[in-house]
PDB file of N, CA and C in Angstrom:
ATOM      1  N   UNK A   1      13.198   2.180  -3.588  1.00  0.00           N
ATOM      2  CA  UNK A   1      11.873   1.613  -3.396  1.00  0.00           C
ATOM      3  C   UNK A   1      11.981   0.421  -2.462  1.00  0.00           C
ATOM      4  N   UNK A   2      10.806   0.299  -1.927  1.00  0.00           N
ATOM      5  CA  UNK A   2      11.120  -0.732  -0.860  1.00  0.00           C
ATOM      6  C   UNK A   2       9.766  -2.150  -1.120  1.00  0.00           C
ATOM      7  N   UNK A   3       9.403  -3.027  -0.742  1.00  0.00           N
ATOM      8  CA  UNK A   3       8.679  -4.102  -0.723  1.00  0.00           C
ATOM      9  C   UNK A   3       7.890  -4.188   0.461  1.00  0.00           C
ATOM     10  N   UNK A   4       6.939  -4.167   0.269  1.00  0.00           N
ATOM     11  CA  UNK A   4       5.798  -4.180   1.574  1.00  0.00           C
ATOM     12  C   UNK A   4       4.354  -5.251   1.665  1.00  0.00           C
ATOM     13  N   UNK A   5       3.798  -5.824   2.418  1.00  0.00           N
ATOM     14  CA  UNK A   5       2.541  -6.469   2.225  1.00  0.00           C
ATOM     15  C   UNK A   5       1.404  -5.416   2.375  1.00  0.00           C
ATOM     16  N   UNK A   6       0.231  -6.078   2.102  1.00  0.00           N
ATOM     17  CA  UNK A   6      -0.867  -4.950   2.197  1.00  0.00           C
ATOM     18  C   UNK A   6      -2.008  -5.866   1.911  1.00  0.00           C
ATOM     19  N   UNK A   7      -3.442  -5.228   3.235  1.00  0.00           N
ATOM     20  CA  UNK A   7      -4.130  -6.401   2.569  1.00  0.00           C
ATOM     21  C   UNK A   7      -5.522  -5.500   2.541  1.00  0.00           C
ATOM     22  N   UNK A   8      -5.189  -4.314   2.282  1.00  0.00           N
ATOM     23  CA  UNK A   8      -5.923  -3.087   1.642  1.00  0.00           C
ATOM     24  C   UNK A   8      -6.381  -3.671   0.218  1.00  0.00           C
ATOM     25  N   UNK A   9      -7.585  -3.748   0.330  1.00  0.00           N
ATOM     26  CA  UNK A   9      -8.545  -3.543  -1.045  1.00  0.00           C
ATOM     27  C   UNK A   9      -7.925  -2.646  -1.860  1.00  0.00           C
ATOM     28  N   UNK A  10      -7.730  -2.794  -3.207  1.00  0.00           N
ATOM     29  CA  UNK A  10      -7.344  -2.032  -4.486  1.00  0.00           C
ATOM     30  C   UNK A  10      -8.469  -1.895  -5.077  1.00  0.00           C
ATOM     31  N   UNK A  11      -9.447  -1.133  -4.666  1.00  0.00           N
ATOM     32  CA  UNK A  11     -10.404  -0.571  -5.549  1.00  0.00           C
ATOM     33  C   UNK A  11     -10.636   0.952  -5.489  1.00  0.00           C
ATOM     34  N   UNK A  12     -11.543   1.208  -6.248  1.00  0.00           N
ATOM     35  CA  UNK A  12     -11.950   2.462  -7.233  1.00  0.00           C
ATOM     36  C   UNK A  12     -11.381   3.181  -6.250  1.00  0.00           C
ATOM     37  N   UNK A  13     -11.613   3.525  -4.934  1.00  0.00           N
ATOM     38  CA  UNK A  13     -10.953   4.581  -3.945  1.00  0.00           C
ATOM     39  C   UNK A  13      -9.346   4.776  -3.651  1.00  0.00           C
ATOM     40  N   UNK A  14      -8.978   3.845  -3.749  1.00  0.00           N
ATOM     41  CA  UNK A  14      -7.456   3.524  -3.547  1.00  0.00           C
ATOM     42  C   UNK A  14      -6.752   3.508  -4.613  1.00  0.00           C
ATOM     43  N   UNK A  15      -7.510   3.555  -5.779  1.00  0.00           N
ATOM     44  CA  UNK A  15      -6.936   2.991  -7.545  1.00  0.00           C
ATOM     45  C   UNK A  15      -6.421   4.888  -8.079  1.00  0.00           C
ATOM     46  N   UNK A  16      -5.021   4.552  -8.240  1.00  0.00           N
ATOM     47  CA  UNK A  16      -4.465   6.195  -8.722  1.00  0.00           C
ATOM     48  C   UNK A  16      -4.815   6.085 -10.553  1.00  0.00           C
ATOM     49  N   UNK A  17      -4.023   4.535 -10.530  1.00  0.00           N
ATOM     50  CA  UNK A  17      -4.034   3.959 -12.246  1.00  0.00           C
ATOM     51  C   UNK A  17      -3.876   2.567 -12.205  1.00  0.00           C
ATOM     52  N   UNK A  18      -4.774   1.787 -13.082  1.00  0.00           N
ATOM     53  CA  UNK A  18      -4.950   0.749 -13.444  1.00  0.00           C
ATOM     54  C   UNK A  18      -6.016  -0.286 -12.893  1.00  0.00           C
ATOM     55  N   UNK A  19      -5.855  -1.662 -12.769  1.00  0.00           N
ATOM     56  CA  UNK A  19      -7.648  -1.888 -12.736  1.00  0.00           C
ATOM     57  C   UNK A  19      -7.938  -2.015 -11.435  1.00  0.00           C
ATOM     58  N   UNK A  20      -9.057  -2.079 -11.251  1.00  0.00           N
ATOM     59  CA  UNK A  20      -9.738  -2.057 -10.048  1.00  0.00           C
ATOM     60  C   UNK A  20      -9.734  -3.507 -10.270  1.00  0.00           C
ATOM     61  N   UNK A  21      -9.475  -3.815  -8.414  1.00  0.00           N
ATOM     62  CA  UNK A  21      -8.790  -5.697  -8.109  1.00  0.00           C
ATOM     63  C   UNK A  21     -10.077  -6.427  -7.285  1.00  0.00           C
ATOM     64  N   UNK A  22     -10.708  -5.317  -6.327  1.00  0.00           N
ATOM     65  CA  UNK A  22     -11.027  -6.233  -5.211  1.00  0.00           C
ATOM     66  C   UNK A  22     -12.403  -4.544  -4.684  1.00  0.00           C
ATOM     67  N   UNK A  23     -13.539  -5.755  -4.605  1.00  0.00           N
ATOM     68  CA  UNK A  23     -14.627  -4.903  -3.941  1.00  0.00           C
ATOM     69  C   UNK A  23     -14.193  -3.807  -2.810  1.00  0.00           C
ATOM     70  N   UNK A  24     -14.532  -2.879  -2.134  1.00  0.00           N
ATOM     71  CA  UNK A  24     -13.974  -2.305  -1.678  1.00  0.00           C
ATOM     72  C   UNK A  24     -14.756  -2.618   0.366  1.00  0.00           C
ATOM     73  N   UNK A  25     -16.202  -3.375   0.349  1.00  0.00           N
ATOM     74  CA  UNK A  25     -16.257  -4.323   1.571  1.00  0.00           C
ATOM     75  C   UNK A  25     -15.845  -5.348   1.718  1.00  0.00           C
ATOM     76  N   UNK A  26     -14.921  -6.000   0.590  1.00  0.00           N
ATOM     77  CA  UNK A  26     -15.050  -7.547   1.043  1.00  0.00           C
ATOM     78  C   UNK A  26     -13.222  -7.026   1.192  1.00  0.00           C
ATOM     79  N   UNK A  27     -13.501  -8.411   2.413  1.00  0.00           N
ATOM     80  CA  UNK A  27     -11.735  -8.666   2.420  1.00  0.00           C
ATOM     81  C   UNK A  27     -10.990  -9.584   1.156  1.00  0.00           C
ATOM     82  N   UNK A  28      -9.640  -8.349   1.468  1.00  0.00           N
ATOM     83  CA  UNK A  28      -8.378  -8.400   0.007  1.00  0.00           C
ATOM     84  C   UNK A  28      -7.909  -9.654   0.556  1.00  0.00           C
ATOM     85  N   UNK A  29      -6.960  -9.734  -0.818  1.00  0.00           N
ATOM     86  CA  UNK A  29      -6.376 -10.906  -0.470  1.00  0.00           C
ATOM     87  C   UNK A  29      -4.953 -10.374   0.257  1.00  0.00           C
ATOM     88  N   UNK A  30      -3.807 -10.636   0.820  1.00  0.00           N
ATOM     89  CA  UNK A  30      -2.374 -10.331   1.379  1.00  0.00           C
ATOM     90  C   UNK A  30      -1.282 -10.534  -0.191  1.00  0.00           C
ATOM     91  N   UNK A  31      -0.728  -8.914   0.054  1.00  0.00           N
ATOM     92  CA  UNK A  31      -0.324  -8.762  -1.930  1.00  0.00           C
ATOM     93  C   UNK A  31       1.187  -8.314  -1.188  1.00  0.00           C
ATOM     94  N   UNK A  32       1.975  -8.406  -2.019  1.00  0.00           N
ATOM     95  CA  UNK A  32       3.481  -8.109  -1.905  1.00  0.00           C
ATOM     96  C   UNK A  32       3.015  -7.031  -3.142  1.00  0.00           C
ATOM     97  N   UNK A  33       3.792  -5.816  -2.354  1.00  0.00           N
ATOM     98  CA  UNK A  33       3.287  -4.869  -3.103  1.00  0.00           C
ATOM     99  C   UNK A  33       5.198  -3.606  -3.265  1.00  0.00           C
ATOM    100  N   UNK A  34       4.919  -3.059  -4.704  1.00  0.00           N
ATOM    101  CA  UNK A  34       6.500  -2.084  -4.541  1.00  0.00           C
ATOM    102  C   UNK A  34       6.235  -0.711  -3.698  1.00  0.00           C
ATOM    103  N   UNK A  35       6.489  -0.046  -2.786  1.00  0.00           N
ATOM    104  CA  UNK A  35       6.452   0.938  -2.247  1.00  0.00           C
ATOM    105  C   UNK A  35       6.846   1.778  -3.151  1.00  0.00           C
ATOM    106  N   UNK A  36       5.988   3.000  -3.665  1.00  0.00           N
ATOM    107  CA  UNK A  36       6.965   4.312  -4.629  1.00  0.00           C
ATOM    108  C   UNK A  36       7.295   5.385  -3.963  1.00  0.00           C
ATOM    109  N   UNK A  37       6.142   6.071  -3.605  1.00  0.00           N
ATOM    110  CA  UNK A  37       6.325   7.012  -2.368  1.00  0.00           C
ATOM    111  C   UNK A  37       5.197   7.130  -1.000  1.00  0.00           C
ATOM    112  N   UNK A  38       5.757   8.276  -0.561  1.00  0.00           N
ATOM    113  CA  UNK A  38       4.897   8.508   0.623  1.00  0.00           C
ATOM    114  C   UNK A  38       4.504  10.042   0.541  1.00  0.00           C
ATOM    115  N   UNK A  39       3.511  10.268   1.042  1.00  0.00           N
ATOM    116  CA  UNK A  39       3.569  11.654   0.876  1.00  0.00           C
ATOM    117  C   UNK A  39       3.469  12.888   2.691  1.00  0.00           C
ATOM    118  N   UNK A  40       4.715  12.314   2.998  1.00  0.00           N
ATOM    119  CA  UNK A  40       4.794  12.490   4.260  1.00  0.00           C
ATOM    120  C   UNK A  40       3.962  13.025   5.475  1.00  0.00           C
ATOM    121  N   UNK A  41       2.994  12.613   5.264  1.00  0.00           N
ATOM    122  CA  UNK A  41       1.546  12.245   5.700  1.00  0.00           C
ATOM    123  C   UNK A  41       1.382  10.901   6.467  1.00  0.00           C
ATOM    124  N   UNK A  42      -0.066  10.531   5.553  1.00  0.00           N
ATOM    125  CA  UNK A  42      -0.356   9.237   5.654  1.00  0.00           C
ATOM    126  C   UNK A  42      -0.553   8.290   5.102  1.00  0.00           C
ATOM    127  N   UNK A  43      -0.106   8.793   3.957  1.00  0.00           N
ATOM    128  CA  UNK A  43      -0.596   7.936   2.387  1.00  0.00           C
ATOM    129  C   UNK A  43       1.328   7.824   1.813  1.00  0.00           C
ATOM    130  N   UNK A  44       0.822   6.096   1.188  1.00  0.00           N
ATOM    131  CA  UNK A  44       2.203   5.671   0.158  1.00  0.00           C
ATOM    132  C   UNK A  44       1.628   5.368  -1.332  1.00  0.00           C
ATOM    133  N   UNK A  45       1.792   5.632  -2.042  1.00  0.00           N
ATOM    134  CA  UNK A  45       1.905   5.118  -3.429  1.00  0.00           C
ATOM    135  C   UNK A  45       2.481   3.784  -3.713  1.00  0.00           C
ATOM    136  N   UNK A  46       1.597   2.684  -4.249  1.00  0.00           N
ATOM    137  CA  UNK A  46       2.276   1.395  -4.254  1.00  0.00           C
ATOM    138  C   UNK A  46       2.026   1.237  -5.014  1.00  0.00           C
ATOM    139  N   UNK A  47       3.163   0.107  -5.694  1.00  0.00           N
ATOM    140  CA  UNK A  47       3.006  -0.591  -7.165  1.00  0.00           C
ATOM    141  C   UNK A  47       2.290  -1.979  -7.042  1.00  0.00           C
ATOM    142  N   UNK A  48       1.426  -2.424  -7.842  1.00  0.00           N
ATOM    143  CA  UNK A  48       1.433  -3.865  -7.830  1.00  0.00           C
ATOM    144  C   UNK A  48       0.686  -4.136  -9.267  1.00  0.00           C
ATOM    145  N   UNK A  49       1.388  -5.165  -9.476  1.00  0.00           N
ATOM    146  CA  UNK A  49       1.253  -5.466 -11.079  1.00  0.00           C
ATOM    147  C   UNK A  49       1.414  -4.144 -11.821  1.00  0.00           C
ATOM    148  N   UNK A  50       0.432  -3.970 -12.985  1.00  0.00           N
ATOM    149  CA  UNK A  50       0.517  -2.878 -13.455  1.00  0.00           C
ATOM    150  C   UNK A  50      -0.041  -1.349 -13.222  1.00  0.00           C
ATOM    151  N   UNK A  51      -0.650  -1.768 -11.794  1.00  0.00           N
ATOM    152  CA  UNK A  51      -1.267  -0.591 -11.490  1.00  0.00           C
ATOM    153  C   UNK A  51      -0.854   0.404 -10.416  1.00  0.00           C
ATOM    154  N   UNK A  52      -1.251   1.566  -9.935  1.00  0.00           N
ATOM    155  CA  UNK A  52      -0.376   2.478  -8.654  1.00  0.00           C
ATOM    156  C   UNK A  52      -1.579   2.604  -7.750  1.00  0.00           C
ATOM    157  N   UNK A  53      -1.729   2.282  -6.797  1.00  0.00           N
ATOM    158  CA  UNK A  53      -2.451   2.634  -5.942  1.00  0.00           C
ATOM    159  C   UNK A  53      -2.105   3.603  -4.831  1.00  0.00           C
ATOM    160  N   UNK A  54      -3.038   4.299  -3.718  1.00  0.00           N
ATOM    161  CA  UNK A  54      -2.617   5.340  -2.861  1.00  0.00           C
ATOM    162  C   UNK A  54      -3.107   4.900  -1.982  1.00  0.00           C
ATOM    163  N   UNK A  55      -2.713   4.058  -0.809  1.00  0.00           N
ATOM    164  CA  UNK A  55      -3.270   3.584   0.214  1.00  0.00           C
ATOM    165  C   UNK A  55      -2.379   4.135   1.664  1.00  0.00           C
ATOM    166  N   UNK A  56      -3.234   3.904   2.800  1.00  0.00           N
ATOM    167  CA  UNK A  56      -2.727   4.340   4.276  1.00  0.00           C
ATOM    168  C   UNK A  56      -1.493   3.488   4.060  1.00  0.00           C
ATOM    169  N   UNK A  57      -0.219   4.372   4.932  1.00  0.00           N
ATOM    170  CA  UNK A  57       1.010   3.521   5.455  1.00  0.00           C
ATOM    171  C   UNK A  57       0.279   2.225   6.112  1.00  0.00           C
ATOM    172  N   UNK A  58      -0.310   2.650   7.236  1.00  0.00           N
ATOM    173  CA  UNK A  58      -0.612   2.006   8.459  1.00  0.00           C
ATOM    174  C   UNK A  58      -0.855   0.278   7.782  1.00  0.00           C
ATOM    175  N   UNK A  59      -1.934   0.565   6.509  1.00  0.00           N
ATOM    176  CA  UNK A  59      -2.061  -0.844   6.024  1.00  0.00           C
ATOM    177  C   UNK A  59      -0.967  -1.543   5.120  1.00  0.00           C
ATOM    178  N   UNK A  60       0.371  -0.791   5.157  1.00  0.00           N
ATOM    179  CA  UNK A  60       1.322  -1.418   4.646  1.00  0.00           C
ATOM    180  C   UNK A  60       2.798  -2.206   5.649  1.00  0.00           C
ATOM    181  N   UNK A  61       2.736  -3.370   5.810  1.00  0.00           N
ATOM    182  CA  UNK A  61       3.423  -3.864   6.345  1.00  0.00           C
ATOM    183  C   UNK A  61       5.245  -4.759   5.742  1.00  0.00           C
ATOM    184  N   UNK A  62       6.163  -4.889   6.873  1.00  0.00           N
ATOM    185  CA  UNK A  62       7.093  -5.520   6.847  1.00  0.00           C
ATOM    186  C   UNK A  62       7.039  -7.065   6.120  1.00  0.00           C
ATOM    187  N   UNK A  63       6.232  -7.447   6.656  1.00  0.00           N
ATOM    188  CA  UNK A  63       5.863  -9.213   6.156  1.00  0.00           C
ATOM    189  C   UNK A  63       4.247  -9.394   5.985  1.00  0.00           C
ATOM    190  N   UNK A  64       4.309 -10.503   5.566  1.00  0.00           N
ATOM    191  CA  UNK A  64       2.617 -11.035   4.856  1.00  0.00           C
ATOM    192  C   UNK A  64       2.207 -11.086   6.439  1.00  0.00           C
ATOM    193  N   UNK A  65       0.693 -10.430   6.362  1.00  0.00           N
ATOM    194  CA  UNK A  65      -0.007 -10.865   7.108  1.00  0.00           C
ATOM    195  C   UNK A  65      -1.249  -9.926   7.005  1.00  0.00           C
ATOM    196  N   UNK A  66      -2.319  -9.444   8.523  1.00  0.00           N
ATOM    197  CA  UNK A  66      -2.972  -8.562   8.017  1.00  0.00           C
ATOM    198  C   UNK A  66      -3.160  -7.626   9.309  1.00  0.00           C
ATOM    199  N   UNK A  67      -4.276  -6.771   9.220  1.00  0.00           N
ATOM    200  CA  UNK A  67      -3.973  -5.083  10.055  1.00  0.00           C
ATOM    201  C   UNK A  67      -4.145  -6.614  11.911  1.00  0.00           C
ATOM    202  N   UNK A  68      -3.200  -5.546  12.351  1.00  0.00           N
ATOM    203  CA  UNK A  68      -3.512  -6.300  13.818  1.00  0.00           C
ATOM    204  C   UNK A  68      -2.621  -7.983  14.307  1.00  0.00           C
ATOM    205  N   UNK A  69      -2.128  -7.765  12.784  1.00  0.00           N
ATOM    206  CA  UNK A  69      -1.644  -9.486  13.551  1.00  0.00           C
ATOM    207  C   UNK A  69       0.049  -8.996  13.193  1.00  0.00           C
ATOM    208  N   UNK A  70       0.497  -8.012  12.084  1.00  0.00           N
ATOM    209  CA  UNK A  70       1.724  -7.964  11.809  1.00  0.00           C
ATOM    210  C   UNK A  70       1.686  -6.473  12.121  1.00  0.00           C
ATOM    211  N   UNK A  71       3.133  -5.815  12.177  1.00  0.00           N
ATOM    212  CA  UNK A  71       3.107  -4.684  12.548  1.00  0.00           C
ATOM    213  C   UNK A  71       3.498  -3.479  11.345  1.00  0.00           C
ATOM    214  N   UNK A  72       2.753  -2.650  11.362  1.00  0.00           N
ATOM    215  CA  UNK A  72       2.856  -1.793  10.039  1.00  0.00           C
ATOM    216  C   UNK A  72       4.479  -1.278  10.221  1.00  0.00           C
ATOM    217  N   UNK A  73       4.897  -0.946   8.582  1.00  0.00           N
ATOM    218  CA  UNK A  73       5.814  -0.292   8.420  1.00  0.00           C
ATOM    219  C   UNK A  73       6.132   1.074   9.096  1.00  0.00           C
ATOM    220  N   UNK A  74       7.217   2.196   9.400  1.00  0.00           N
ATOM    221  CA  UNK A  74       7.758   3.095   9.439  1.00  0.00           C
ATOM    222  C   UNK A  74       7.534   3.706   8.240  1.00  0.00           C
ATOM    223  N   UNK A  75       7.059   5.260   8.608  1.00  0.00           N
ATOM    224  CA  UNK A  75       6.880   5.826   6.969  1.00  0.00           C
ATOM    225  C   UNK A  75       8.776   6.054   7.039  1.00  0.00           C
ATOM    226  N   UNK A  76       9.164   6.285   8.145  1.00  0.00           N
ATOM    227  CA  UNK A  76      10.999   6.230   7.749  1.00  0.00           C
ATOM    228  C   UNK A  76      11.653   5.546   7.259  1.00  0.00           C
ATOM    229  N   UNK A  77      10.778   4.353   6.858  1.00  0.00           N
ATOM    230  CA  UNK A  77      11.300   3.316   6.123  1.00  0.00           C
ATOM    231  C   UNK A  77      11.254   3.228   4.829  1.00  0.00           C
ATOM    232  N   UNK A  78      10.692   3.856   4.174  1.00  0.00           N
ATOM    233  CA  UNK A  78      10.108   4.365   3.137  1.00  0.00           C
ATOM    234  C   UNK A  78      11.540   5.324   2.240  1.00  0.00           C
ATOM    235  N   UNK A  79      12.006   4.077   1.238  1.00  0.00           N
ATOM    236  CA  UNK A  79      13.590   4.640   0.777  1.00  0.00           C
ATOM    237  C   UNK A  79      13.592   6.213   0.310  1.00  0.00           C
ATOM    238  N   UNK A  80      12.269   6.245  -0.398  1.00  0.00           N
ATOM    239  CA  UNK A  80      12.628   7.958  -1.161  1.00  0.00           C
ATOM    240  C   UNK A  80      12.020   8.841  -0.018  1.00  0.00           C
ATOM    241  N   UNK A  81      11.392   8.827   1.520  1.00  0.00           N
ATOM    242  CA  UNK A  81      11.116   9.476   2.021  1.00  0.00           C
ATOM    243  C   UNK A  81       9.825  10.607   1.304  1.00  0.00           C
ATOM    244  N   UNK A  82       9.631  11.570   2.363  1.00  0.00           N
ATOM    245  CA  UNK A  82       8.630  12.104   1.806  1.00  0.00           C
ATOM    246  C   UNK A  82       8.387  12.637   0.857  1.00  0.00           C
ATOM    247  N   UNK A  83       7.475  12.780  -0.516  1.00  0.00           N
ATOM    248  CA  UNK A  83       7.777  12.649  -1.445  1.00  0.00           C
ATOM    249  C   UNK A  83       5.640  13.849  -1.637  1.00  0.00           C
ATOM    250  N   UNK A  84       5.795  14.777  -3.179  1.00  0.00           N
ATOM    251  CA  UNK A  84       4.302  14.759  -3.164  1.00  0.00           C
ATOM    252  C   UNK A  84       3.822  14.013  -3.837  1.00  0.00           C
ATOM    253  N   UNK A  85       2.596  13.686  -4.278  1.00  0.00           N
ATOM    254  CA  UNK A  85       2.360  12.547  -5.366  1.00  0.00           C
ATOM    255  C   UNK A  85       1.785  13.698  -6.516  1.00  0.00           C
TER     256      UNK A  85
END
């Protein structure tokens, strides 16, 4: 598993399990989030706190920041590789 930022809204659309965090127009806050999988696509499965969310790679990044200012991860970066959910 790997460690990623993300400043993707965790709500009802993105929510696989557990609570819904953040409206889904307003801007998120920047979350250090666990990478689980990917589903060699376009979508990763992330951990944060107690919940799993399914959000775009694209909005998951190397370091804190947000879409456009830091540069998104490699889904090759992604330790368990492609994976289904």
């Amino acid at each position: 598993m790997m460690i990623a930022w993300t400043d993707m809204p965790l709500c009802r659309s993105t929510q696989v399990w557990g609570p819904v965090l953040d409206p889904p127009d307003k801007l998120a806050p920047i979350r250090k989030v666990r990478v689980l999988s990917w589903d060699g696509n376009k979508y990763a499965r992330v951990q944060f706190l107690d919940g799993i969310y399914e959000i775009k790679v694209g909005y998951l990044y190397s370091e804190p920041g947000r879409c456009g200012e830091v540069s998104p991860i490699k889904p090759s970066d992604i330790d368990s590789g492609p994976s289904r959910h």
